[in-house]
Protein backbone atom coordinates (compact mmCIF):
# COMPACT_ATOMS: atom_id res chain seq x y z
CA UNK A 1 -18.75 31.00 14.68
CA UNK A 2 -16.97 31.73 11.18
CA UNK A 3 -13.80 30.30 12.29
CA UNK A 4 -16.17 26.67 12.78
CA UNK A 5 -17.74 26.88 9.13
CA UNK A 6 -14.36 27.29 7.62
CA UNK A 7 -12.78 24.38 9.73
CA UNK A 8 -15.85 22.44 8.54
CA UNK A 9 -15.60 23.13 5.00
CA UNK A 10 -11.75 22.44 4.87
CA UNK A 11 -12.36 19.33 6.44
CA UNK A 12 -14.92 18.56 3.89
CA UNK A 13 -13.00 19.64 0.64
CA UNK A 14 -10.10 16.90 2.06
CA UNK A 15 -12.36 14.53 2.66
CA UNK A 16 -13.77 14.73 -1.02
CA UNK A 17 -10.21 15.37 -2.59
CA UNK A 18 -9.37 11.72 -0.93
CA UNK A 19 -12.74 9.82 -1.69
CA UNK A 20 -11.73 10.61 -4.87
CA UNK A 21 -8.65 8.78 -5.51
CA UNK A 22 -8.25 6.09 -7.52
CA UNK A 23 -6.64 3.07 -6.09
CA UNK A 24 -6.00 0.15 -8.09
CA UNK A 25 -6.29 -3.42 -6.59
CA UNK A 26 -4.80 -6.35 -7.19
CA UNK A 27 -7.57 -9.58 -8.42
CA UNK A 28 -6.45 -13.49 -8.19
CA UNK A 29 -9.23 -15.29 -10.02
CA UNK A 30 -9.43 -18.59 -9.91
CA UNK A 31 -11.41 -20.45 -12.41
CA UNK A 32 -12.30 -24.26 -13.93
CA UNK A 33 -9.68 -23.01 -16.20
CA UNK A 34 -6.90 -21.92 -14.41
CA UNK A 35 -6.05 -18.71 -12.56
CA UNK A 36 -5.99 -15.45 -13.69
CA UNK A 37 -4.42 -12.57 -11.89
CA UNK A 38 -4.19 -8.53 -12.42
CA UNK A 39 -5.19 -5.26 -11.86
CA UNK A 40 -9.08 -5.38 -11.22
CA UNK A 41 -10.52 -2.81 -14.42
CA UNK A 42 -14.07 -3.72 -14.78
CA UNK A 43 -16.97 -5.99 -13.34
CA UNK A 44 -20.24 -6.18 -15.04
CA UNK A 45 -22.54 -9.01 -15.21
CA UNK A 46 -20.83 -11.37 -18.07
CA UNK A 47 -16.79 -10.67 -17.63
CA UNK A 48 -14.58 -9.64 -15.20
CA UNK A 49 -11.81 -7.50 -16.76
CA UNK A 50 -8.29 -7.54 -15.34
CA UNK A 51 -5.33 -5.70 -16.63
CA UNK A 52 -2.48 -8.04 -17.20
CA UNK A 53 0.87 -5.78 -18.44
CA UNK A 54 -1.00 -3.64 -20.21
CA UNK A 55 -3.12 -6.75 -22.02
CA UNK A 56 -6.75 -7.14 -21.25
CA UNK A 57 -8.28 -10.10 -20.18
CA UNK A 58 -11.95 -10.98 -19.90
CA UNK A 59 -13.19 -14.11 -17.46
CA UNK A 60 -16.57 -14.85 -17.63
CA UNK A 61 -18.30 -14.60 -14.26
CA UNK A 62 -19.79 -18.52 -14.45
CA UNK A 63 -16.21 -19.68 -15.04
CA UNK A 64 -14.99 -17.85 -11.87
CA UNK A 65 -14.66 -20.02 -8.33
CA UNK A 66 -12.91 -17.57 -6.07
CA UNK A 67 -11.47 -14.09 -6.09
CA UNK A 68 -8.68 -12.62 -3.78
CA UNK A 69 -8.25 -8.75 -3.60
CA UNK A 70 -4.75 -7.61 -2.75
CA UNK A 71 -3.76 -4.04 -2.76
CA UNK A 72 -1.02 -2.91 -5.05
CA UNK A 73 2.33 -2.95 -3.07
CA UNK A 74 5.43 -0.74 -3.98
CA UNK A 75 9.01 -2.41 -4.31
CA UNK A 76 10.91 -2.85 -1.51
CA UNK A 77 13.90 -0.75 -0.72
CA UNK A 78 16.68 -1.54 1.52
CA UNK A 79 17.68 0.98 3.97
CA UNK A 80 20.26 1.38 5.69
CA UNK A 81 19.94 0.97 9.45
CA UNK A 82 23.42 1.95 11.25
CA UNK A 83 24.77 5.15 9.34
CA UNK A 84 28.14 4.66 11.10
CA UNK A 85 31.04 5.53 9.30
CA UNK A 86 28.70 6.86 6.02
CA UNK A 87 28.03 10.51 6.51
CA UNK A 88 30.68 12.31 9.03
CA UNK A 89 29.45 15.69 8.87
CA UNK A 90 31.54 16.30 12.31
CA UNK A 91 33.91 18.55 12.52
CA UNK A 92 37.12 17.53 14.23
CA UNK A 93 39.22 20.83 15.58
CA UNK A 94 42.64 20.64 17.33
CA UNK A 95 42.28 21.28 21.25
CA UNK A 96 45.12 22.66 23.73
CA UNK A 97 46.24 18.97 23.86
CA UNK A 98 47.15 19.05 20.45
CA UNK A 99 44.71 16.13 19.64
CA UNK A 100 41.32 16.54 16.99
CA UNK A 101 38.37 15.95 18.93
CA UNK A 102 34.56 17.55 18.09
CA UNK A 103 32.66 19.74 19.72
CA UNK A 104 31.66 17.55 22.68
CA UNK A 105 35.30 16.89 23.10
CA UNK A 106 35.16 13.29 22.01
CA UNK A 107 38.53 11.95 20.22
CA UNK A 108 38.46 11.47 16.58
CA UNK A 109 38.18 7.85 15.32
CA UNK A 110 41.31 5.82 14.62
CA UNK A 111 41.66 4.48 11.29
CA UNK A 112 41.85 0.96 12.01
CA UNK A 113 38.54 1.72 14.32
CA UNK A 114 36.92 4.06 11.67
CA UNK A 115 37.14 0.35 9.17
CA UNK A 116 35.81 -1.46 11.59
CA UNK A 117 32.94 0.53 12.76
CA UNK A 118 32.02 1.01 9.06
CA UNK A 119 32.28 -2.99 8.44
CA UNK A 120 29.93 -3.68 11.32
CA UNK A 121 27.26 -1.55 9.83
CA UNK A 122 27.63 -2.86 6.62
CA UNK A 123 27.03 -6.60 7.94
CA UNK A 124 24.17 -5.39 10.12
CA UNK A 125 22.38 -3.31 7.33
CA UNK A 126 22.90 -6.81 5.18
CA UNK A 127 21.16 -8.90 7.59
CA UNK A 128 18.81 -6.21 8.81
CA UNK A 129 17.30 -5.96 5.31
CA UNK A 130 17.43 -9.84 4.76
CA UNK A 131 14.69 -9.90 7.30
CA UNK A 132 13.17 -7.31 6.50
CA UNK A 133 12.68 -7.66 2.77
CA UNK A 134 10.28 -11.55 3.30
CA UNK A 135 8.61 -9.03 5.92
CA UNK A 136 7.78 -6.73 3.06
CA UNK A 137 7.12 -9.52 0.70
CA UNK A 138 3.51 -10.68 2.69
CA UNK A 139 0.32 -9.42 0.65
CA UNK A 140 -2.68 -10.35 2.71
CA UNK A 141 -6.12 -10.07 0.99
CA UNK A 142 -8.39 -7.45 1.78
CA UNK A 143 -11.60 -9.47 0.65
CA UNK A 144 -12.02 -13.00 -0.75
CA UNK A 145 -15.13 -13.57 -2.62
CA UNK A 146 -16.90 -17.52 -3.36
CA UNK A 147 -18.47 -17.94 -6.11
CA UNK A 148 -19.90 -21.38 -5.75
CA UNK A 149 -23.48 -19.82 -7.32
CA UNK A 150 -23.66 -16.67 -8.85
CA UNK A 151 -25.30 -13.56 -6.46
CA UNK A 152 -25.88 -9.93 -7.91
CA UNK A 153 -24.85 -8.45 -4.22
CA UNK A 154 -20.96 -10.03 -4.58
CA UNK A 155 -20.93 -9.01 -7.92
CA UNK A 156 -21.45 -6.10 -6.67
CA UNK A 157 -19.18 -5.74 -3.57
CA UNK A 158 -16.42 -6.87 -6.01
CA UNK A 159 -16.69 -3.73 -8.34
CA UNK A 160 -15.96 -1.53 -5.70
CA UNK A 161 -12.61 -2.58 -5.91
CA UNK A 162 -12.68 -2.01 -9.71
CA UNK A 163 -10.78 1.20 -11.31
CA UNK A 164 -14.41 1.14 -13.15
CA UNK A 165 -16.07 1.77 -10.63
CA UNK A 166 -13.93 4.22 -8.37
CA UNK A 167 -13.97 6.55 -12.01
CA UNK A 168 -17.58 5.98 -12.20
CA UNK A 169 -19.52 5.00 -9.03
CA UNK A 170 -22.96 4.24 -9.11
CA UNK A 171 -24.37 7.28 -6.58
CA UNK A 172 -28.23 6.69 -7.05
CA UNK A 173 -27.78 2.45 -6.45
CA UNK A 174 -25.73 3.71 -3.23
CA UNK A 175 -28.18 6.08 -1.82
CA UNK A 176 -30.48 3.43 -2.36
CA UNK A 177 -28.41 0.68 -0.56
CA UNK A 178 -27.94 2.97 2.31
CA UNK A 179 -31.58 4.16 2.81
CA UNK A 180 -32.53 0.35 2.81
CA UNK A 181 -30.32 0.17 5.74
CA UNK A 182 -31.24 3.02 7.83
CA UNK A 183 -34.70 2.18 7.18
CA UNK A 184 -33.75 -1.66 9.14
CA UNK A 185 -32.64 0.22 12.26
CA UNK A 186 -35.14 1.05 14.89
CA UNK A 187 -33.55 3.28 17.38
């Protein structure tokens, strides 16, 4: 029975140490004005506060039309796909023939076919990764928000994705929210 309390607990404790993480999202806010876009910092009632390079900028929450949360996406890095060539970490020994061949008995590679080989993989790691890289390049959104009139409950739902918020959640509104919603279910 021990054995299950401890798996339960370390379960737990992972759970928390990840619901605590702080992950930064990406806001496109488009206004009357023009369009705004940055790391989502703060949402309050007046301004939305996005972090631009470092610079703050406040949009007031009438002025906003629609908002596009994208997460955060790392550069891409091009890898390489055929390692022919690259990296011989074979080792070629002399058999009774007199000829170098590795431990599976295969013959070394000629020069002329070592080039080749190495040329090939170079062109195909080129093209590879000029596929790839567009591929890498799509940001969907994870939530797109109207604002055609102003409602406390998007307001809402759109500081969740603030760095704000995640730092400083609101536990008592949630408990709230979610014992509203139990209480609709009738089993």
């Amino acid at each position: 029975m021990k054995p299950i309390y401890f798996t339960l607990i370390f379960f737990l404790s992972i759970t928390l140490a990840k619901a605590q993480s702080i992950k930064p999202y990406i806001a496109i806010l488009k206004t009357e004005n023009g369009k705004y876009k940055g790391i989502l910092y703060k949402v309050d009632s007046v301004n939305a506060i996005l972090n631009h390079d470092g610079e703050f900028i406040k949009v007031p929450i009438n002025e906003i039309k629609t908002v596009q949360i994208r997460t955060v996406k790392k550069g891409y890095k091009g890898t390489s796909f055929i390692k022919i060539g690259e990296d011989r970490a074979e080792e070629y020994k002399m058999n009774t023939a007199g000829k170098m061949v590795d431990k599976w008995g295969k013959e070394e590679p000629t020069f002329k076919e070592d080039v080749s080989a190495t040329a090939f993989s170079v062109v195909f790691t080129a093209l590879a990764n000029a596929v790839a890289l567009p591929i890498h390049a799509i940001n969907p959104n994870l939530a797109r928000f109207n604002f055609n009139k102003i409602d406390k409950n998007k307001l809402n739902e759109l500081s969740y994705y603030s760095i704000y918020y995640q730092a400083n959640p609101n536990v008592l509104a949630e408990l709230k929210q979610l014992k509203s919603i139990s209480a609709s279910f009738k089993p």
